[in-house]
N, C-alpha and C. Protein backbone atom coordinates (compact mmCIF):
# COMPACT_ATOMS: atom_id res chain seq x y z
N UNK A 1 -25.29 -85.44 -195.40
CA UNK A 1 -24.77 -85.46 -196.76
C UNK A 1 -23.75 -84.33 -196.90
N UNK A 2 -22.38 -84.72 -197.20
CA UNK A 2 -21.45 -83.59 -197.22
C UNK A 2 -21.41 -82.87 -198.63
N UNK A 3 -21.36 -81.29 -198.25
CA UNK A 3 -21.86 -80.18 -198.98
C UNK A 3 -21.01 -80.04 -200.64
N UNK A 4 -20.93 -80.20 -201.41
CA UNK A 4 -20.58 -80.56 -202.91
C UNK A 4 -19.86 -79.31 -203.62
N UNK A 5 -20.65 -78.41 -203.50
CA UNK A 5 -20.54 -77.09 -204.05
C UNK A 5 -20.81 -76.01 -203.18
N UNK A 6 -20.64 -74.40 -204.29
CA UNK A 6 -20.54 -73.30 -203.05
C UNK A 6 -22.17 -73.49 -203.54
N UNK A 7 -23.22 -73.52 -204.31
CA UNK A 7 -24.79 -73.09 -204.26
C UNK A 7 -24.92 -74.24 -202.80
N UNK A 8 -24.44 -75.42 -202.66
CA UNK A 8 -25.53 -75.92 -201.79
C UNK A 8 -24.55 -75.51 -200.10
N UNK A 9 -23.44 -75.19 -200.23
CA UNK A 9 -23.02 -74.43 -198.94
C UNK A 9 -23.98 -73.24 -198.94
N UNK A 10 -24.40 -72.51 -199.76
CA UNK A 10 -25.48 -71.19 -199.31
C UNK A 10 -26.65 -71.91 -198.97
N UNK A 11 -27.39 -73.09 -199.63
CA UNK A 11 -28.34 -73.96 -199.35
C UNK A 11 -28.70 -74.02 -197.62
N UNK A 12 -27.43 -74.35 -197.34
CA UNK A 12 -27.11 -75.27 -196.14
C UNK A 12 -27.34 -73.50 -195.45
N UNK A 13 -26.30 -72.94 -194.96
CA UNK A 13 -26.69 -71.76 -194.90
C UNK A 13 -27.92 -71.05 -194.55
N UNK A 14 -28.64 -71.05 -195.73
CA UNK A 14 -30.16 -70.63 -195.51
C UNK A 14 -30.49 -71.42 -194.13
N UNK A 15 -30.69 -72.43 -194.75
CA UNK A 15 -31.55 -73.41 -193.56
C UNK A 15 -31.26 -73.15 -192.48
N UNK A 16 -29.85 -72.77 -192.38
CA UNK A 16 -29.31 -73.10 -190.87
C UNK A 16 -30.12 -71.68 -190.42
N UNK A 17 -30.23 -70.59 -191.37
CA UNK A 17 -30.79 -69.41 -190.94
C UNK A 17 -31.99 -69.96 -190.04
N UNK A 18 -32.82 -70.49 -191.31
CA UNK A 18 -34.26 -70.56 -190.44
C UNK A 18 -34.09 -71.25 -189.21
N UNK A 19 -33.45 -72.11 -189.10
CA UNK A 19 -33.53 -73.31 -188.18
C UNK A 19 -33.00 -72.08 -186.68
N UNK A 20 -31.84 -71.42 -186.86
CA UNK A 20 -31.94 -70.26 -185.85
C UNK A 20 -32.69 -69.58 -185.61
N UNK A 21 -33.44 -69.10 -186.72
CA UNK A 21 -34.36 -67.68 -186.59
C UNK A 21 -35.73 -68.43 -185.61
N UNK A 22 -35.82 -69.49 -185.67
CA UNK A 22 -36.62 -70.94 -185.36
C UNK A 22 -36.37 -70.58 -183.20
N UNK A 23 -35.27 -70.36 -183.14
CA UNK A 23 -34.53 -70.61 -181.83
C UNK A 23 -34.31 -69.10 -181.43
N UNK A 24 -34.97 -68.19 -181.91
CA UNK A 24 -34.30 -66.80 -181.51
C UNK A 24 -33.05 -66.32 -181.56
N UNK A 25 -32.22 -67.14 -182.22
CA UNK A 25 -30.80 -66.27 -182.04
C UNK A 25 -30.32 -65.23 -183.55
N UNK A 26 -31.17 -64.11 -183.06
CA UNK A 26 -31.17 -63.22 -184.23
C UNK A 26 -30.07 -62.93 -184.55
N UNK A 27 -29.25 -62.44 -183.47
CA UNK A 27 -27.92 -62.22 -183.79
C UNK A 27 -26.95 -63.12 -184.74
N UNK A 28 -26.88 -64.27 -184.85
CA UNK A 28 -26.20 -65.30 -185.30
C UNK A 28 -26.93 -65.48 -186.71
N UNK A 29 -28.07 -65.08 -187.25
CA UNK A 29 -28.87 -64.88 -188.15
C UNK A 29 -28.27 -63.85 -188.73
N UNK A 30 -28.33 -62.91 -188.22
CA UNK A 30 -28.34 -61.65 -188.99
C UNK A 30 -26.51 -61.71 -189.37
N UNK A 31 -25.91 -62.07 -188.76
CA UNK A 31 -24.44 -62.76 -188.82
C UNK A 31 -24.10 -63.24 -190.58
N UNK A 32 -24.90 -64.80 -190.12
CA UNK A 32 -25.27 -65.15 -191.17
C UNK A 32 -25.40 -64.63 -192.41
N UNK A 33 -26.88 -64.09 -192.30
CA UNK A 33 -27.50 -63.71 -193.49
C UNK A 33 -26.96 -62.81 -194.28
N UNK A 34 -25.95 -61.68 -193.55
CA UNK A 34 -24.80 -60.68 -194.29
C UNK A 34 -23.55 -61.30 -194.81
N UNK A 35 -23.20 -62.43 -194.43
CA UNK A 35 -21.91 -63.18 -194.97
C UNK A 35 -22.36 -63.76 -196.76
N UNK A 36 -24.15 -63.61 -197.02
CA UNK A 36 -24.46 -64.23 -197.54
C UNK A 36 -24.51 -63.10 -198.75
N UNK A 37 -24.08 -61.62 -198.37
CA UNK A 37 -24.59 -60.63 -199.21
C UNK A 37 -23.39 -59.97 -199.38
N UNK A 38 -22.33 -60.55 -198.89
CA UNK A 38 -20.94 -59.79 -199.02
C UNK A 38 -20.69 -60.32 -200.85
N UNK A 39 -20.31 -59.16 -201.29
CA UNK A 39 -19.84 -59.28 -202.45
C UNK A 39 -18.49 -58.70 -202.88
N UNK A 40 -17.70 -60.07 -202.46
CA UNK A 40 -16.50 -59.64 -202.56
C UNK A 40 -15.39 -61.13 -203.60
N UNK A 41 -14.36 -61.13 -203.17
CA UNK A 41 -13.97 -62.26 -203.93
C UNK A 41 -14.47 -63.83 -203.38
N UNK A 42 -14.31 -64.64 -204.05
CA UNK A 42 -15.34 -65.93 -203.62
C UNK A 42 -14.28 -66.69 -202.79
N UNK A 43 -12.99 -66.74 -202.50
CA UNK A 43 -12.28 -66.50 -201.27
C UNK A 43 -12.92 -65.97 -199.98
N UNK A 44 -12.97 -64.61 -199.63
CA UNK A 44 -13.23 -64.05 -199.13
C UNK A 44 -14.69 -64.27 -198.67
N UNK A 45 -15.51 -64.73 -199.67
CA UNK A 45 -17.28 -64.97 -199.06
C UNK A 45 -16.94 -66.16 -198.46
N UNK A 46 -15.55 -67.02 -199.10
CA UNK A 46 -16.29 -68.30 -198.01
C UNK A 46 -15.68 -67.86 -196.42
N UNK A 47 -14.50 -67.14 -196.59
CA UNK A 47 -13.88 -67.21 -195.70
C UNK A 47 -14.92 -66.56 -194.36
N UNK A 48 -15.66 -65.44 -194.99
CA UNK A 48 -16.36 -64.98 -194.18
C UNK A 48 -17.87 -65.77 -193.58
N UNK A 49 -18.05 -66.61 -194.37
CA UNK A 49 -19.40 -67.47 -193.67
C UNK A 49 -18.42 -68.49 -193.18
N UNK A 50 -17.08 -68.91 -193.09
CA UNK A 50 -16.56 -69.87 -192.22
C UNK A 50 -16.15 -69.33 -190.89
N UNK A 51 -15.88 -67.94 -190.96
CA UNK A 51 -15.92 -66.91 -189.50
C UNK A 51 -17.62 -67.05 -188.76
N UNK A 52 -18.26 -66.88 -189.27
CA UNK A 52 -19.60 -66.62 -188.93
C UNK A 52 -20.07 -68.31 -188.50
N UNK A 53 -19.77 -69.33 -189.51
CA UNK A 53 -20.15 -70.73 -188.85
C UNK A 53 -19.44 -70.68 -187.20
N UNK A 54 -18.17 -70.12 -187.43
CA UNK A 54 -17.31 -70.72 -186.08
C UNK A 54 -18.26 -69.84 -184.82
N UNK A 55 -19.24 -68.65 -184.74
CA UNK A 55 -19.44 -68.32 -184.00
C UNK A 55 -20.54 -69.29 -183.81
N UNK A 56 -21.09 -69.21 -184.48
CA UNK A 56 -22.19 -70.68 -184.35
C UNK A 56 -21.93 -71.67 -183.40
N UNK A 57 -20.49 -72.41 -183.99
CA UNK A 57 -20.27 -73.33 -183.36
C UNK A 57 -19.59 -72.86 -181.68
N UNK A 58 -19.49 -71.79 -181.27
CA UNK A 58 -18.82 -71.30 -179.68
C UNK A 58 -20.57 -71.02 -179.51
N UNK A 59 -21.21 -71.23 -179.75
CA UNK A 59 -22.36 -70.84 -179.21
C UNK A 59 -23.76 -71.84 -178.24
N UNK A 60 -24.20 -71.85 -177.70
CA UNK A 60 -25.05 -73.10 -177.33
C UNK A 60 -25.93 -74.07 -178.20
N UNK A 61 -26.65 -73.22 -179.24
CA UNK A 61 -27.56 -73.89 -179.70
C UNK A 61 -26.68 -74.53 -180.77
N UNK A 62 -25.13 -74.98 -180.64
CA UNK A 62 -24.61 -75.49 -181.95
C UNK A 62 -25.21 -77.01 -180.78
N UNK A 63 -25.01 -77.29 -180.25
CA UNK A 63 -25.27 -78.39 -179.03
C UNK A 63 -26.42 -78.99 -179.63
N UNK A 64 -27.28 -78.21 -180.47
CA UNK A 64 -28.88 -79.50 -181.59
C UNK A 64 -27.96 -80.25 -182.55
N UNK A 65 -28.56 -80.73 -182.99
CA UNK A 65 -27.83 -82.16 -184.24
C UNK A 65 -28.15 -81.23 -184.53
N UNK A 66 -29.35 -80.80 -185.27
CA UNK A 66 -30.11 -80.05 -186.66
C UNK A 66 -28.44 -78.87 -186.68
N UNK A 67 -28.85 -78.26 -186.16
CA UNK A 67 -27.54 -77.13 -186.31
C UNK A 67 -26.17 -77.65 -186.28
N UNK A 68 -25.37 -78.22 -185.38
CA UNK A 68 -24.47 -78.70 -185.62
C UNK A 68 -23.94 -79.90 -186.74
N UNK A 69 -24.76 -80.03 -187.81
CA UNK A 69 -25.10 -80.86 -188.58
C UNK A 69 -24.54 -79.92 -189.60
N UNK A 70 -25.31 -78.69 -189.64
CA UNK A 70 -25.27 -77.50 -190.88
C UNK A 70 -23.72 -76.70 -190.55
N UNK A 71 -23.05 -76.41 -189.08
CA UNK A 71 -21.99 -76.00 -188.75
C UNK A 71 -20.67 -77.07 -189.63
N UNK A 72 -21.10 -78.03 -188.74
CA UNK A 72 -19.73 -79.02 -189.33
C UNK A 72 -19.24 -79.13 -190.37
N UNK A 73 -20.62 -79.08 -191.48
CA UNK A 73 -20.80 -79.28 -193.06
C UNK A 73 -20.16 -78.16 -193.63
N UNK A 74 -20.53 -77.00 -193.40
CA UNK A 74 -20.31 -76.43 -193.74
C UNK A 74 -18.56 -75.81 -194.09
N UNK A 75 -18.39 -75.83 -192.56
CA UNK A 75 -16.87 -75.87 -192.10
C UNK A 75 -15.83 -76.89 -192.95
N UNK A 76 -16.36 -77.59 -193.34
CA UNK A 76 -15.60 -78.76 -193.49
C UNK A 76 -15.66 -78.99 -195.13
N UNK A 77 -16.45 -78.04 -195.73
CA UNK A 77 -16.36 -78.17 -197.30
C UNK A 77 -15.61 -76.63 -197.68
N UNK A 78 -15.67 -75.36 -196.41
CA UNK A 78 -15.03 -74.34 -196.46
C UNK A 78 -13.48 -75.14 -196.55
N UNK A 79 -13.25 -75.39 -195.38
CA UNK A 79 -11.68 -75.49 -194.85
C UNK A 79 -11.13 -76.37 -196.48
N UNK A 80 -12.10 -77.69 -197.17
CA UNK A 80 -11.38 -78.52 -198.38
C UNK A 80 -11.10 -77.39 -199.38
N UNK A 81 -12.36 -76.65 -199.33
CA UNK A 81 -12.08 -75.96 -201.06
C UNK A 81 -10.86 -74.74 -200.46
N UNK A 82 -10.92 -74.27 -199.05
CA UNK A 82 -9.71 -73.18 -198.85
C UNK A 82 -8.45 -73.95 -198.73
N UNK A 83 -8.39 -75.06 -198.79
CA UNK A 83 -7.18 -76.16 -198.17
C UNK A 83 -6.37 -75.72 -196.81
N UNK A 84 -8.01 -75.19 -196.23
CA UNK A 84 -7.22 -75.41 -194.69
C UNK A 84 -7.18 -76.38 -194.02
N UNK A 85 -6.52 -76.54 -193.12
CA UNK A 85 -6.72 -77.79 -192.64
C UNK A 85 -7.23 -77.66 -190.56
């Protein structure tokens, strides 16, 4: 289901946390979970959990559906609302 808004991109987010923290990759968690606490302009937060997805996605465990499911989504409602392409 592609991601609607920024609450259910943090939604998505979370999950993807657990679903790592699930797989040991603390690092990519803890990545995560600070992109989620940056308080800065809402530009800038997405831009920074769309840096943090992309390490995700150079990483192995993007290779599960479950995760690469939450990467893509994510990426891909960042890049519409930043109009990147």
């Amino acid at each position: 289901m592609p991601i609607e808004n920024n609450n259910a991109l943090y939604a998505s987010v979370r999950m993807l946390c657990r679903i790592l923290d699930e797989l040991n990759a603390t690092d990519l968690v803890s990545d995560l979970r600070g992109t989620l606490s940056v308080s800065s302009l809402p530009g800038e937060v997405l831009g920074e959990i769309r840096l943090s997805l992309r390490r995700v996605h150079d990483h192995k465990v993007y290779s599960r559906v479950d995760v690469g499911r939450h990467v893509d989504e994510g990426i891909a409602y960042i890049n519409k609302t930043l109009g990147v392409i």
